[in-house]
Structures are given as C-alpha cells and as structure tokens.
N, C-alpha and C. Protein backbone atom coordinates (compact mmCIF):
# COMPACT_ATOMS: atom_id res chain seq x y z
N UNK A 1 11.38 -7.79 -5.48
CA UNK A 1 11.88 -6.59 -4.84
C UNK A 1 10.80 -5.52 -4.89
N UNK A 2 10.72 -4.94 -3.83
CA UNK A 2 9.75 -3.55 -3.87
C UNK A 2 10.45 -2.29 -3.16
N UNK A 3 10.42 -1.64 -3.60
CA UNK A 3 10.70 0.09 -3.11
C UNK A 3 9.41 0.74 -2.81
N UNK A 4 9.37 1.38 -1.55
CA UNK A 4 8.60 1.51 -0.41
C UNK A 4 9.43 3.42 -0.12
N UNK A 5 8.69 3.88 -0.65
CA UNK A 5 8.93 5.79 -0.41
C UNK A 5 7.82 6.42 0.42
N UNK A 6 8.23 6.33 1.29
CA UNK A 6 7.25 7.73 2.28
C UNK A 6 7.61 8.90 2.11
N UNK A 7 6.54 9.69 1.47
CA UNK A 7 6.45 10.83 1.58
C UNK A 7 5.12 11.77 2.43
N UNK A 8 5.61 12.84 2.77
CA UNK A 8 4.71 13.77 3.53
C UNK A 8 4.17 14.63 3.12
N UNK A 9 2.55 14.66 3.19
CA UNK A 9 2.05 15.41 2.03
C UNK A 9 1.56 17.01 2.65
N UNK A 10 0.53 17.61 2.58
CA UNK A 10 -0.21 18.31 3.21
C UNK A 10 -0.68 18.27 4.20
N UNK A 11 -0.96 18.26 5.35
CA UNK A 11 -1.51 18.82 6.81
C UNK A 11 -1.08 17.05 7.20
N UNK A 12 -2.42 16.54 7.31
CA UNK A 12 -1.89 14.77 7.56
C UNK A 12 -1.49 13.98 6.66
N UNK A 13 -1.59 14.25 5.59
CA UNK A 13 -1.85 13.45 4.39
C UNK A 13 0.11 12.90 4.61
N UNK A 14 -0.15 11.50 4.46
CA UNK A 14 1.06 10.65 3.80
C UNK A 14 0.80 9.53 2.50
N UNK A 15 1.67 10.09 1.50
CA UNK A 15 1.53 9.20 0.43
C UNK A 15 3.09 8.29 0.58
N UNK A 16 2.41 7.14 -0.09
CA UNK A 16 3.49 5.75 0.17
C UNK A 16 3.47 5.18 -1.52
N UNK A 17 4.79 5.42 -1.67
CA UNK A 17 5.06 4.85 -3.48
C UNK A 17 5.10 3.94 -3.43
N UNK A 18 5.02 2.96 -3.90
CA UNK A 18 5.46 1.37 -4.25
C UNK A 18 5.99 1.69 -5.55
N UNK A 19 7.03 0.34 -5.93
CA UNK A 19 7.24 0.60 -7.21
C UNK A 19 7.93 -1.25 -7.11
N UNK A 20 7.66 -2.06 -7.95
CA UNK A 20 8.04 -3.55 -8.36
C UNK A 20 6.77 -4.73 -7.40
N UNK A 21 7.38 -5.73 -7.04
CA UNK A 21 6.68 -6.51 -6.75
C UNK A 21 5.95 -7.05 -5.09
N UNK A 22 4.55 -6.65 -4.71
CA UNK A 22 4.55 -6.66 -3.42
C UNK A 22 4.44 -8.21 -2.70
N UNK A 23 5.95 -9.19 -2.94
CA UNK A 23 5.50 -10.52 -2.79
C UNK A 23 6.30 -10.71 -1.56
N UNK A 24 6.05 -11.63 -0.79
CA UNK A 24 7.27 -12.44 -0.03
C UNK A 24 7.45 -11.26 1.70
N UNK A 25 8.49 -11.51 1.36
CA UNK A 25 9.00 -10.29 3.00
C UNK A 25 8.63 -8.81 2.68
N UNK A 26 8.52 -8.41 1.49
CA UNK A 26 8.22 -6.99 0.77
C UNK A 26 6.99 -6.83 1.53
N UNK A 27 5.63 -7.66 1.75
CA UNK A 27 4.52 -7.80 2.07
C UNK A 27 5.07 -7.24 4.23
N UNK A 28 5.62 -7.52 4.68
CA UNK A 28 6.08 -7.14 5.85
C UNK A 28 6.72 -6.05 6.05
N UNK A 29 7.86 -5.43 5.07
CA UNK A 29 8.51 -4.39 4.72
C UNK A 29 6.95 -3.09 4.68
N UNK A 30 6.06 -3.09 4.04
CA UNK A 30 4.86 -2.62 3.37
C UNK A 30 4.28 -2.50 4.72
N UNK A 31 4.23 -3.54 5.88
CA UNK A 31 3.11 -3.76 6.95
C UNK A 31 4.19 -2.20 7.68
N UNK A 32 5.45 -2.76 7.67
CA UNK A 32 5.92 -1.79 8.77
C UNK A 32 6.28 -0.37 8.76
N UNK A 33 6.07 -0.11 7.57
CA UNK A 33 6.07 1.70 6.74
C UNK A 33 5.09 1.95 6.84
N UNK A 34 4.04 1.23 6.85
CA UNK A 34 2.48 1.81 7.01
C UNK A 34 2.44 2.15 8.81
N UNK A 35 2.44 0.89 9.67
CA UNK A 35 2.24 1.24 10.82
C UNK A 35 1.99 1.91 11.85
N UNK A 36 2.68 3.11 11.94
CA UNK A 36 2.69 4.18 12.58
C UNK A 36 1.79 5.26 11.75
N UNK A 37 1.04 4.92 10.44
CA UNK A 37 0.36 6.13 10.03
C UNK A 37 -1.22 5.61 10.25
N UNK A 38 -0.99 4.50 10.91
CA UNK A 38 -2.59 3.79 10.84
C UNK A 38 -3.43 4.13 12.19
N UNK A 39 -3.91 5.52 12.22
CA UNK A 39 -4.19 6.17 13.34
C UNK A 39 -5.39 7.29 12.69
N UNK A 40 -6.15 7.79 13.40
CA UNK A 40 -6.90 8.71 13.00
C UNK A 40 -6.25 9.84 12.85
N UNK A 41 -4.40 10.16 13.11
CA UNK A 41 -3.86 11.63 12.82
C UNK A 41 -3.44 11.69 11.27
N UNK A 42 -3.57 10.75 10.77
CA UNK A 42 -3.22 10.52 9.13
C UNK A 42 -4.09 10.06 8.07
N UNK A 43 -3.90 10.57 7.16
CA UNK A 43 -4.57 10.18 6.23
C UNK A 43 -3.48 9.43 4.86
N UNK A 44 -3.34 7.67 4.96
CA UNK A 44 -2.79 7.19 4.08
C UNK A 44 -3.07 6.84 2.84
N UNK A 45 -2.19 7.14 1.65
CA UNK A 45 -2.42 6.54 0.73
C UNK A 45 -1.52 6.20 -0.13
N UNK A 46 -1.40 4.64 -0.73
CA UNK A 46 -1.06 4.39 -1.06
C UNK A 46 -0.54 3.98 -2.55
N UNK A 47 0.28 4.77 -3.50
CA UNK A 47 0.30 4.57 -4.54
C UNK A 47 0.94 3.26 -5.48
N UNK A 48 0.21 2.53 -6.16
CA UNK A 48 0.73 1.72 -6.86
C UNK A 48 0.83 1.69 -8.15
N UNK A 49 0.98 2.83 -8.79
CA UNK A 49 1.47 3.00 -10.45
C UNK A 49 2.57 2.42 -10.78
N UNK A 50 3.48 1.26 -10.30
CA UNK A 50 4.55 0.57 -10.52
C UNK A 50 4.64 -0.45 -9.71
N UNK A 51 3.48 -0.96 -9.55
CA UNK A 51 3.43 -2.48 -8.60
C UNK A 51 2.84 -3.11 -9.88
N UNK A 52 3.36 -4.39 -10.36
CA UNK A 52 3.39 -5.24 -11.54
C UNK A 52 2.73 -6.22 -10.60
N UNK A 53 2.54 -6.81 -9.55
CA UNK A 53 2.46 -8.21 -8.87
C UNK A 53 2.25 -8.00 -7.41
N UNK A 54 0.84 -8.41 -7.01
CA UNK A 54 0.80 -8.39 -5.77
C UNK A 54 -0.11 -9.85 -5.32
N UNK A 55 0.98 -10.90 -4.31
CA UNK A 55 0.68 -12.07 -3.95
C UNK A 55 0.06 -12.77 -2.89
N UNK A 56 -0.65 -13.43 -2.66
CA UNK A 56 -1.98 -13.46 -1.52
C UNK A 56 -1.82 -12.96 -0.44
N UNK A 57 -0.76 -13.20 0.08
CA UNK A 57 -0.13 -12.28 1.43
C UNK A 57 -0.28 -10.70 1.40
N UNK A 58 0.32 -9.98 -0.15
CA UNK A 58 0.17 -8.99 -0.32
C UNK A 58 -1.10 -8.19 -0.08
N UNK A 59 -2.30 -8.99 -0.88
CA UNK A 59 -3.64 -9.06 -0.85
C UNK A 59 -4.08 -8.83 0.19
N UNK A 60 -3.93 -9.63 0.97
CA UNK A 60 -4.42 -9.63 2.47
C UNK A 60 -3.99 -8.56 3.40
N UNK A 61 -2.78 -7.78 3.15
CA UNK A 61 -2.36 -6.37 3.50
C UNK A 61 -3.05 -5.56 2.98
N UNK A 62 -3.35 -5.52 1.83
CA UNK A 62 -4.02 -4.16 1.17
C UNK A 62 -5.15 -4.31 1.87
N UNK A 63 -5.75 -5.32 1.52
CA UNK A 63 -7.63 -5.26 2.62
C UNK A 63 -7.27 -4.68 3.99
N UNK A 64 -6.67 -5.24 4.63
CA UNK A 64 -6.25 -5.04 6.06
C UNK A 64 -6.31 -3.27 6.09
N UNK A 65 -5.49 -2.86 4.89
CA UNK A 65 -4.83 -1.57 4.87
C UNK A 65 -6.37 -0.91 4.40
N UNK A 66 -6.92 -1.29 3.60
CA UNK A 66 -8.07 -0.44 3.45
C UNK A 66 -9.29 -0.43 4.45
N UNK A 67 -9.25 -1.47 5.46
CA UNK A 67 -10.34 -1.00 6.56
C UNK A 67 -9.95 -0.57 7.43
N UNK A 68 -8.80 -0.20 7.60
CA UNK A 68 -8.17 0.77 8.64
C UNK A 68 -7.71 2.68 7.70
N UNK A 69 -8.81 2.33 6.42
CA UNK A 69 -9.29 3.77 6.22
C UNK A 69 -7.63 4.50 5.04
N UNK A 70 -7.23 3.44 4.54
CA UNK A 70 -6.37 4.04 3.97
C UNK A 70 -6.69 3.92 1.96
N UNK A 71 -6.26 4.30 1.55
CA UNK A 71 -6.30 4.97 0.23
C UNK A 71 -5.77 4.03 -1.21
N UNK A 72 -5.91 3.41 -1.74
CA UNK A 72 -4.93 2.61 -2.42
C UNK A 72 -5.52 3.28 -3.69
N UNK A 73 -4.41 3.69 -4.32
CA UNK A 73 -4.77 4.50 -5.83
C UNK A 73 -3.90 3.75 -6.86
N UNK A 74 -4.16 4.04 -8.27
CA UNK A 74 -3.24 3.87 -9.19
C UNK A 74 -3.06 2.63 -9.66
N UNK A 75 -3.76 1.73 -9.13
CA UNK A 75 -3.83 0.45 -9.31
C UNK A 75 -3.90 -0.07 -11.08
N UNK A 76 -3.18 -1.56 -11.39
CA UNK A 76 -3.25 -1.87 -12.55
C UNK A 76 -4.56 -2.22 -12.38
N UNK A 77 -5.17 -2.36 -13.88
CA UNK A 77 -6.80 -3.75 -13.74
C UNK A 77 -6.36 -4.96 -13.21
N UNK A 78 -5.05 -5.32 -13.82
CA UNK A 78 -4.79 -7.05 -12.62
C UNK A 78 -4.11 -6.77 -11.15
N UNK A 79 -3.91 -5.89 -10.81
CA UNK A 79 -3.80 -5.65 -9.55
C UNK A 79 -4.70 -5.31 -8.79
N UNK A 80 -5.68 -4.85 -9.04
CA UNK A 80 -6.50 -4.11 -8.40
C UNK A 80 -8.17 -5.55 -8.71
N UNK A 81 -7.85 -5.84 -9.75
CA UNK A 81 -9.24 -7.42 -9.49
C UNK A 81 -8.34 -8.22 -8.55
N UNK A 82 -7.22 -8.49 -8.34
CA UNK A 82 -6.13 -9.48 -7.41
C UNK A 82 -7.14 -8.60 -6.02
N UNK A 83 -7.20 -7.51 -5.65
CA UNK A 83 -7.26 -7.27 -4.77
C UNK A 83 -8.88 -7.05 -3.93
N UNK A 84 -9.88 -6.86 -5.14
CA UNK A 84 -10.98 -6.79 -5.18
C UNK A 84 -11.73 -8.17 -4.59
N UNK A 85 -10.90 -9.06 -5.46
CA UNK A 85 -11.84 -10.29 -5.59
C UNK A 85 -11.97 -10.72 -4.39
C-alpha cells in the first residue's frame, strides 16, 4: 500500500508525500499524480521519508521521474542505492 499526498507549495513548486510501499499498481497510482506536473510550469518533488520499499518497476519511475527534472528527497540509504544503482 502507498499513500500518495499532493500538495501545493510556493509559486510552482508541488511537493508529493509518499508514505509505505512503492510496489505493484502503487508504481502506476505514483505515474498518474505525477503526470500533469511533468511540464516546465512546475517544479516537482518528491518526498520519501516513509517509503520502506521501492520495487524494480518502482525504480524505473523514479529515473523516469528524475529526467523529466523532478526532485526526489528524503530518501532511505536502501532506497535511494535501489534507485541509484
């Protein structure tokens, strides 16, 4: 299960909470809250201070999500080498 919070920050800025596990359909849930901010009028970022588990699919979103210029903060050390490597 993952919980997925959009919030609206300052001028463009949108921050996106995660909180549990980004595995399975969650990984699609994640594609389609982002979507509409993946534009040069926003600036995304994404917080994961409560993502425990993120699974190759997941992986492959976050990259996706970071060359289309978005932000991924807060990361665990095993979440964030999951995502590096």
């Amino acid at each position: 299960m993952l919980k997925i919070e959009v919030a609206a920050g300052r001028g463009r800025g949108i921050t996106v909470r995660l909180e549990g596990q980004l595995v399975g359909p969650w990984v699609h849930e994640l594609l389609r809250a982002c979507e509409p901010f993946l534009d040069d009028r926003f600036t995304l970022t994404l917080d994961f201070s409560r993502v425990s588990f993120v699974d190759r699919e997941g992986v492959a979103l976050c990259r996706r999500l970071r060359r289309n210029d978005a932000t991924l903060r807060n990361c665990s050390p095993f979440v964030q080498e999951q995502i590096n490597a």
